[in-house]
C-alpha atoms as a PDB file:
ATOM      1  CA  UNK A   1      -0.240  19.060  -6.631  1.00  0.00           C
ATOM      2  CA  UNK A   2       3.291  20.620  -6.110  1.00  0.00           C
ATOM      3  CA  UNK A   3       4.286  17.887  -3.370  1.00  0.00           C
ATOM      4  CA  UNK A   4       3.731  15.482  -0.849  1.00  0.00           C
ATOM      5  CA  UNK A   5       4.945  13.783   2.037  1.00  0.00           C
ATOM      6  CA  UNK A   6       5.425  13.233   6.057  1.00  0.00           C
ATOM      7  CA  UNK A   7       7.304  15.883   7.526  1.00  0.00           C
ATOM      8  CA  UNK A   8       8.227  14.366  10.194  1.00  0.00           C
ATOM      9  CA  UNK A   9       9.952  11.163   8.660  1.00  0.00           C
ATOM     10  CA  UNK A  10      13.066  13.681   7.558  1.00  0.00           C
ATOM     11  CA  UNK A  11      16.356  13.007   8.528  1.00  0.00           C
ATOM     12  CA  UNK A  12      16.184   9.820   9.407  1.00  0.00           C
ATOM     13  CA  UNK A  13      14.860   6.621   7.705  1.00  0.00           C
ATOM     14  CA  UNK A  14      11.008   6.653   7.378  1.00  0.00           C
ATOM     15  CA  UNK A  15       9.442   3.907   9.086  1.00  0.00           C
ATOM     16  CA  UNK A  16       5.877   1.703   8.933  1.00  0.00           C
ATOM     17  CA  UNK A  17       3.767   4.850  10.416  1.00  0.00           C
ATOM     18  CA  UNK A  18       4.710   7.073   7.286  1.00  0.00           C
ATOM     19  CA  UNK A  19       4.688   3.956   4.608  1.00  0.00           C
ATOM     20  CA  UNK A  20       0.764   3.757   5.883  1.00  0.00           C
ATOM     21  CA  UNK A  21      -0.040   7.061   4.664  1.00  0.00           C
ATOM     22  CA  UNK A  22       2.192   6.520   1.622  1.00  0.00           C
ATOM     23  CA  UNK A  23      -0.451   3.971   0.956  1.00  0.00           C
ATOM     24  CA  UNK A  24      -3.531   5.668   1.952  1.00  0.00           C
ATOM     25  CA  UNK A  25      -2.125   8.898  -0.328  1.00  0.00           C
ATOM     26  CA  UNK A  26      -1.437   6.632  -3.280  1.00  0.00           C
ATOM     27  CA  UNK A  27      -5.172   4.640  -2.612  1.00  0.00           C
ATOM     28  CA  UNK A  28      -6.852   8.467  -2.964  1.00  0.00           C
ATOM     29  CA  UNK A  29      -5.066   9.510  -5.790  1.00  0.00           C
ATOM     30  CA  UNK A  30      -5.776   6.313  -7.633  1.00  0.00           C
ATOM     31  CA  UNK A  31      -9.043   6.577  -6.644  1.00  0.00           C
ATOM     32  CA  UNK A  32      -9.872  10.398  -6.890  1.00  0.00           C
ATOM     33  CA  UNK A  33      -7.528  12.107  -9.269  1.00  0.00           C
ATOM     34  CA  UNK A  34      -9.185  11.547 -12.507  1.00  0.00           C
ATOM     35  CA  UNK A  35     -12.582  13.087 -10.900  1.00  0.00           C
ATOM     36  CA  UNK A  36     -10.114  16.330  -9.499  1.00  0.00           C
ATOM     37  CA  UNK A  37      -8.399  16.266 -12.579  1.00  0.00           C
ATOM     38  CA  UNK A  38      -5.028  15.334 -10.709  1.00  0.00           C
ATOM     39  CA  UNK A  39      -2.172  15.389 -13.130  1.00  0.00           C
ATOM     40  CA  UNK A  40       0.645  15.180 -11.166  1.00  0.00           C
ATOM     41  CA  UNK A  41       1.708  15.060  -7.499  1.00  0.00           C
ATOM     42  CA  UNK A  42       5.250  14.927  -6.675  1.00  0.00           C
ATOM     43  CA  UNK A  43       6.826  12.960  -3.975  1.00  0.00           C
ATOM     44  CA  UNK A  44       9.016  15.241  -1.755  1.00  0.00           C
ATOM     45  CA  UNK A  45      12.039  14.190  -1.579  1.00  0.00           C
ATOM     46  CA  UNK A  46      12.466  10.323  -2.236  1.00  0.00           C
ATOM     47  CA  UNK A  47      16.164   9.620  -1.547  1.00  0.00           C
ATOM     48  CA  UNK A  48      17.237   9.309   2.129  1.00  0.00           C
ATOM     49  CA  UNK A  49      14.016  10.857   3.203  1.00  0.00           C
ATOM     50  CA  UNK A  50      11.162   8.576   1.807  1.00  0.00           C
ATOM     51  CA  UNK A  51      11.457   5.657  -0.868  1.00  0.00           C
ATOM     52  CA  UNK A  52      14.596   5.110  -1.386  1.00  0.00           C
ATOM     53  CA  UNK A  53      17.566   4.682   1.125  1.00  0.00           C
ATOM     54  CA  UNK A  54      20.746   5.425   0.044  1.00  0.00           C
ATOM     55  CA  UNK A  55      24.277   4.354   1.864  1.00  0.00           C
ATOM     56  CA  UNK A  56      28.112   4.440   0.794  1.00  0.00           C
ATOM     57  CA  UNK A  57      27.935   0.738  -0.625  1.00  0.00           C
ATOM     58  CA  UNK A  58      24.411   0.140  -1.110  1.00  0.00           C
ATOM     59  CA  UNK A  59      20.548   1.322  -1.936  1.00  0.00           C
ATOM     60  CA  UNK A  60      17.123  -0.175  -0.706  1.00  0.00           C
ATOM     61  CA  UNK A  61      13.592   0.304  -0.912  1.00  0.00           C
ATOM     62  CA  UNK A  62      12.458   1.532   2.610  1.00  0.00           C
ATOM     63  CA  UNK A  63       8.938   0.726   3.640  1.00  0.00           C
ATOM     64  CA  UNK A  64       7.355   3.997   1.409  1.00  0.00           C
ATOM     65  CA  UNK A  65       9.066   2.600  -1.373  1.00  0.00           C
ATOM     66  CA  UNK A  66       7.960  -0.836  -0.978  1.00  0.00           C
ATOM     67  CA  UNK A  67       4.744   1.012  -0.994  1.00  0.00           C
ATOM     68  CA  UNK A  68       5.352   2.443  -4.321  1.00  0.00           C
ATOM     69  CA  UNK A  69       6.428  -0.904  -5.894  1.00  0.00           C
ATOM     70  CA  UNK A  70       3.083  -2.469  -4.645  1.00  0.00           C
ATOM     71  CA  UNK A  71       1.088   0.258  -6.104  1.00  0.00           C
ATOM     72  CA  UNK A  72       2.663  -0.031  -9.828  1.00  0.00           C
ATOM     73  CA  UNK A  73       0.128  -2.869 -10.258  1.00  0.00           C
ATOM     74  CA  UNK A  74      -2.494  -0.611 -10.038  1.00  0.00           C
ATOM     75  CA  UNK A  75      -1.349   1.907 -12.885  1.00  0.00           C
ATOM     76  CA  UNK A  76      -4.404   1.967 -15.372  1.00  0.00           C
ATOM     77  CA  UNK A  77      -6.297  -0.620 -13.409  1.00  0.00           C
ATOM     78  CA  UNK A  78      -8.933  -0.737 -10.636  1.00  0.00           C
ATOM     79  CA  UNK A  79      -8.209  -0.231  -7.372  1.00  0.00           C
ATOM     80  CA  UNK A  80      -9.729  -2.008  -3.951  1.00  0.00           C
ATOM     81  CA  UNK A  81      -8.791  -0.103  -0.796  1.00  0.00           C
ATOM     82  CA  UNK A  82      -6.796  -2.694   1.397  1.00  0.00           C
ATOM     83  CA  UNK A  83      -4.918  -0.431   3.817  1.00  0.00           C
ATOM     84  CA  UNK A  84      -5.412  -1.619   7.845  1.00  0.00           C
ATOM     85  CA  UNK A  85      -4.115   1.673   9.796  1.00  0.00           C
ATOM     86  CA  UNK A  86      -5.086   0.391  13.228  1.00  0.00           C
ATOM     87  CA  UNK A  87      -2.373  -0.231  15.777  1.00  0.00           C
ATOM     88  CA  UNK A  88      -4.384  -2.840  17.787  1.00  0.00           C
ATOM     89  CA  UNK A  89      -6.733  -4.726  15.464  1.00  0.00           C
ATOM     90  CA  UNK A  90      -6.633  -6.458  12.339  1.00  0.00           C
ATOM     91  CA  UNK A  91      -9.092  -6.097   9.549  1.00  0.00           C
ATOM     92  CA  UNK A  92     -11.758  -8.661   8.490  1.00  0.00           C
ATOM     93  CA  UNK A  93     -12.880  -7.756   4.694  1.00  0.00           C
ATOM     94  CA  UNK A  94     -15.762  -9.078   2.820  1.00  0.00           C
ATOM     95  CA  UNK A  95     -15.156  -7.690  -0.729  1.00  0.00           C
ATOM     96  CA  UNK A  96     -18.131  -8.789  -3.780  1.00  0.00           C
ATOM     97  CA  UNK A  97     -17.753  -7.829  -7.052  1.00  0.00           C
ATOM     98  CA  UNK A  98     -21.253  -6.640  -8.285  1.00  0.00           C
ATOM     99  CA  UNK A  99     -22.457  -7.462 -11.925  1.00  0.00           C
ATOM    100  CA  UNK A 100     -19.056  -9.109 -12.641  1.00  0.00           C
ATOM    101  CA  UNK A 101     -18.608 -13.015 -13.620  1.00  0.00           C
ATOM    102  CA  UNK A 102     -16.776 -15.264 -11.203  1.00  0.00           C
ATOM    103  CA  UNK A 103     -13.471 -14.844  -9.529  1.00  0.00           C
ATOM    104  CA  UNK A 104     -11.476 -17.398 -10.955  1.00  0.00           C
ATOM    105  CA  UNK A 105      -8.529 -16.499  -9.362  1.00  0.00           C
ATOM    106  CA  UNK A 106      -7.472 -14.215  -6.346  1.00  0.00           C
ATOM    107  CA  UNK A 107      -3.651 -13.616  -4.854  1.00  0.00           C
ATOM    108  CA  UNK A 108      -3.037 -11.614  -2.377  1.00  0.00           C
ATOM    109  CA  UNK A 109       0.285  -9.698  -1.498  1.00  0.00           C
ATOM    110  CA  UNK A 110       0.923  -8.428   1.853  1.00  0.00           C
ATOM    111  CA  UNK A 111       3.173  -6.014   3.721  1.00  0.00           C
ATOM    112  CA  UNK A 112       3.341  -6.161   7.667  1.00  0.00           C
ATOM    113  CA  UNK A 113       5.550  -5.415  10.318  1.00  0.00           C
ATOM    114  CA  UNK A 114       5.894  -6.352  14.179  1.00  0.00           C
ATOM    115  CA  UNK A 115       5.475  -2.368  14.822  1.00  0.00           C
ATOM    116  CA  UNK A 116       5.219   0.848  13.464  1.00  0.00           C
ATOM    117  CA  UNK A 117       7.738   2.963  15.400  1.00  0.00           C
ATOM    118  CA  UNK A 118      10.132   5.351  13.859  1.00  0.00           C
ATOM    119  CA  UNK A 119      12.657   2.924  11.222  1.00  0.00           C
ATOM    120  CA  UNK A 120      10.201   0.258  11.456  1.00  0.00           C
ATOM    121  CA  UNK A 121      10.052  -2.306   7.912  1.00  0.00           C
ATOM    122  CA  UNK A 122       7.462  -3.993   6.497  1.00  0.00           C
ATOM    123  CA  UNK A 123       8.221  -7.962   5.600  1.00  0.00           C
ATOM    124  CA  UNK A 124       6.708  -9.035   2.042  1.00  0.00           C
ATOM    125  CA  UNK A 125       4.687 -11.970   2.113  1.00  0.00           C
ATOM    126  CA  UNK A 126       1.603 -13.800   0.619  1.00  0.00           C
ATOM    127  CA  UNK A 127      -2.113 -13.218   1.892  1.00  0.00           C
ATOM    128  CA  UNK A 128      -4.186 -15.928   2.105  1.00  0.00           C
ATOM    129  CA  UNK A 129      -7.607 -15.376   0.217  1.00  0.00           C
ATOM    130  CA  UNK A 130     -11.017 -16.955   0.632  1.00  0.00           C
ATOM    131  CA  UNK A 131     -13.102 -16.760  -2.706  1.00  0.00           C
ATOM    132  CA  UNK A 132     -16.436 -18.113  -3.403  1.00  0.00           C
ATOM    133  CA  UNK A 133     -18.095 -16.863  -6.623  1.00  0.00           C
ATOM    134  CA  UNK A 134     -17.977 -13.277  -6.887  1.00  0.00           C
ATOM    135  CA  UNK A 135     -16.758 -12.922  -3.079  1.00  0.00           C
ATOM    136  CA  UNK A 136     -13.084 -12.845  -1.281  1.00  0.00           C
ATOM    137  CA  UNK A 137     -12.751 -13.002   2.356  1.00  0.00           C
ATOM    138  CA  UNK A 138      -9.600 -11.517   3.763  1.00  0.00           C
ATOM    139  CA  UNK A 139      -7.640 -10.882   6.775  1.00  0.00           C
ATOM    140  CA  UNK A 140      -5.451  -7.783   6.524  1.00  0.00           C
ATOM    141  CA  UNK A 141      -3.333  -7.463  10.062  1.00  0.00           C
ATOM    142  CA  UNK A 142      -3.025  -4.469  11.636  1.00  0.00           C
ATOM    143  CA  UNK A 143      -0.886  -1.373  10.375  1.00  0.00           C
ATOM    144  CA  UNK A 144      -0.191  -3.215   7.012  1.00  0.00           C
ATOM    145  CA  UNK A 145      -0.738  -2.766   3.216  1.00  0.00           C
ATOM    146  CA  UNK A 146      -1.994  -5.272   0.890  1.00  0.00           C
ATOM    147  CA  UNK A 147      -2.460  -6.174  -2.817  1.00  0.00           C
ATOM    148  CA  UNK A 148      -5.104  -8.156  -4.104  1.00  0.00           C
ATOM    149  CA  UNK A 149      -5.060  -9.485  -7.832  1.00  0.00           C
ATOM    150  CA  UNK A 150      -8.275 -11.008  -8.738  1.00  0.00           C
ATOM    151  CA  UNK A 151      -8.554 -12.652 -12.237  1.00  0.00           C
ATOM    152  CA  UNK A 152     -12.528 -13.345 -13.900  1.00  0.00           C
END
């Protein structure tokens, strides 16, 4: 894949809108690239137009690259879809891990925001995690990205 990105997040910093289909991008390619035979798929243009911002005095993550950082956990392991692209409602998940021991341990990373208008942010925090044998219960809110580390 020569490139990818949302157009319409140039120019000016890329807000929560364009970070969700950072995630949902990076989810399918996790997911589906081995079975296309994906080898690599570029990023259009990460400084000042997607992960990274850049100013006179200083540099930050914006909400794509926050993205990114979340997703380097998944490099070579398995991946759970936990992306919530709804405006309005959050998302109730039931995840069970067939033919798999116990969950021993579960943590849960989230990213959220109040909005997702143009220069919106996400704010990092933990997700709270309900496990009972080889089942999590989770609450993802709405338009937000999350990261779930489960240990058996």
């Amino acid at each position: 894949m020569e490139s990818w990105n949302v157009w319409h997040a140039w120019n000016r910093l890329p807000g929560v809108v364009e970070e969700l289909h950072t995630a949902a991008m990076l989810n399918m390619f996790c997911r589906e690239g081995r079975k296309v035979g994906l080898t690599l798929g570029a990023y259009f243009e990460p400084v000042n137009e997607g992960a990274i911002w850049v100013e006179r005095s200083n540099a930050r993550l914006t909400p794509a690259g926050e993205v990114f950082r979340l997703f380097r956990a998944h490099h070579g392991n398995e991946l759970i879809r936990v992306v919530n692209m709804s405006p309005q409602t959050a998302a109730a998940l039931e995840i069970s891990l067939r033919d798999m021991r116990e969950i021993v341990q579960a943590e849960g990373t989230l990213l959220s925001s109040t909005d997702f208008l143009p220069e919106s942010t996400f704010r990092r925090s933990r997700l709270p995690i309900r496990v009972a044998g080889r089942r999590m219960v989770v609450t993802v809110p709405k338009h937000s990205v999350a990261m779930l580390c489960i240990g058996l």
